[in-house]
Protein backbone atom coordinates (compact mmCIF):
# COMPACT_ATOMS: atom_id res chain seq x y z
CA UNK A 1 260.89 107.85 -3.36
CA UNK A 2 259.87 107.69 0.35
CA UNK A 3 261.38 107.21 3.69
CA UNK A 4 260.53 107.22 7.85
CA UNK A 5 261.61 110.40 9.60
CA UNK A 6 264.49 109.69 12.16
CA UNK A 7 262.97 111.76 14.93
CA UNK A 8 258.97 110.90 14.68
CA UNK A 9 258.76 107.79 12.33
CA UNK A 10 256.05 109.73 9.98
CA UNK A 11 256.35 109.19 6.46
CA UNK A 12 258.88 111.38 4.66
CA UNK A 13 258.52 112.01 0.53
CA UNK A 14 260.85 113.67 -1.72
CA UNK A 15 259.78 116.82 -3.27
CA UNK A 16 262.03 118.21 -5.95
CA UNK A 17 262.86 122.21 -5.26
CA UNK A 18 262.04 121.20 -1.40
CA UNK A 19 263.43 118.17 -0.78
CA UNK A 20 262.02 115.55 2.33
CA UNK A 21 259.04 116.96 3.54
CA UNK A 22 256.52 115.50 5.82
CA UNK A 23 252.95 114.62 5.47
CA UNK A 24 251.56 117.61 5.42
CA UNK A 25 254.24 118.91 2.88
CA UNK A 26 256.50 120.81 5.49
CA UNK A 27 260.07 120.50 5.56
CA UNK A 28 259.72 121.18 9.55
CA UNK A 29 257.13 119.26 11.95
CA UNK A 30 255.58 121.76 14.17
CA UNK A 31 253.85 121.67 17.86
CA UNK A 32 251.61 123.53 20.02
CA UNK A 33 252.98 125.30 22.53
CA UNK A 34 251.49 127.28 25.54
CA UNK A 35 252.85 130.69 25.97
CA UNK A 36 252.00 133.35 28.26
CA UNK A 37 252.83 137.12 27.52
CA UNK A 38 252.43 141.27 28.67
CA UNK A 39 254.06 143.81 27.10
CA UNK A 40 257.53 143.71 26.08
CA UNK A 41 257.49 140.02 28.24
CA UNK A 42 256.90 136.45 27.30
CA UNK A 43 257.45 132.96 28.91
CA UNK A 44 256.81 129.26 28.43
CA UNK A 45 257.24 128.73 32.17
CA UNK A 46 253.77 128.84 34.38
CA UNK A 47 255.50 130.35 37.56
CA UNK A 48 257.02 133.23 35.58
CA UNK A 49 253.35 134.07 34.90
CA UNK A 50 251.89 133.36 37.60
CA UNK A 51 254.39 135.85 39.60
CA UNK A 52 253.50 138.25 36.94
CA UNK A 53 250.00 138.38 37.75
CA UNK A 54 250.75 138.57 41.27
CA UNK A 55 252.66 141.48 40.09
CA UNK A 56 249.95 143.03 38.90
CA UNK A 57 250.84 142.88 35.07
CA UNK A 58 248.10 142.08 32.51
CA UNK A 59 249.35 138.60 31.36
CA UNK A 60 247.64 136.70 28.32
CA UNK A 61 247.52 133.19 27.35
CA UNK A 62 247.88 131.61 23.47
CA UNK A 63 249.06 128.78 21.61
CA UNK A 64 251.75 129.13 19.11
CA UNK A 65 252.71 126.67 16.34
CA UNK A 66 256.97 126.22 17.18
CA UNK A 67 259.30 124.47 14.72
CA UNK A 68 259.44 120.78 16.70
CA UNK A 69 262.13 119.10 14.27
CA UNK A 70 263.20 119.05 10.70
CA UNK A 71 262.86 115.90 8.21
CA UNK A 72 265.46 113.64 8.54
CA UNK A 73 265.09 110.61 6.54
CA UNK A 74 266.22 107.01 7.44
CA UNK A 75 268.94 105.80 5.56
CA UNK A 76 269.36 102.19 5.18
CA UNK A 77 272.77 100.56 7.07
CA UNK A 78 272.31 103.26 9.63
CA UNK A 79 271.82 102.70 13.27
CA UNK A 80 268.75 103.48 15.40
């Protein structure tokens, strides 16, 4: 049994125990995301850093994997 996600259009396939899942066999599709962080602080917003650096705080840089949407399958009769 297979389906198109509603939200990106990949592939969806039933697992039993997990249910729709996408390609890669997770129930969520994830995306990078650029975050910037120093202690007890952390932002997605470039400014916010940037004024932390000018504050003198020790800022760092990474890329997290975030939850970007969960598999919702296509059902026939329904509108797109």
């Amino acid at each position: 049994m297979s389906t198109i996600c509603v939200w990106c259009g990949q592939p969806l396939r039933w697992i039993n125990g997990k249910g729709w899942v996408h390609p890669d066999g997770n129930t969520y599709a994830k995306k990078k995301q650029r975050v910037w962080y120093a202690p007890g602080l952390r932002t997605r917003d470039p400014e916010v850093a940037q004024a932390w650096i000018q504050a003198g705080l020790e800022v760092h840089e990474a890329l997290v994997d975030v939850d970007d949407h969960c598999a919702l399958p296509f059902r026939r009769g329904e509108r797109t």
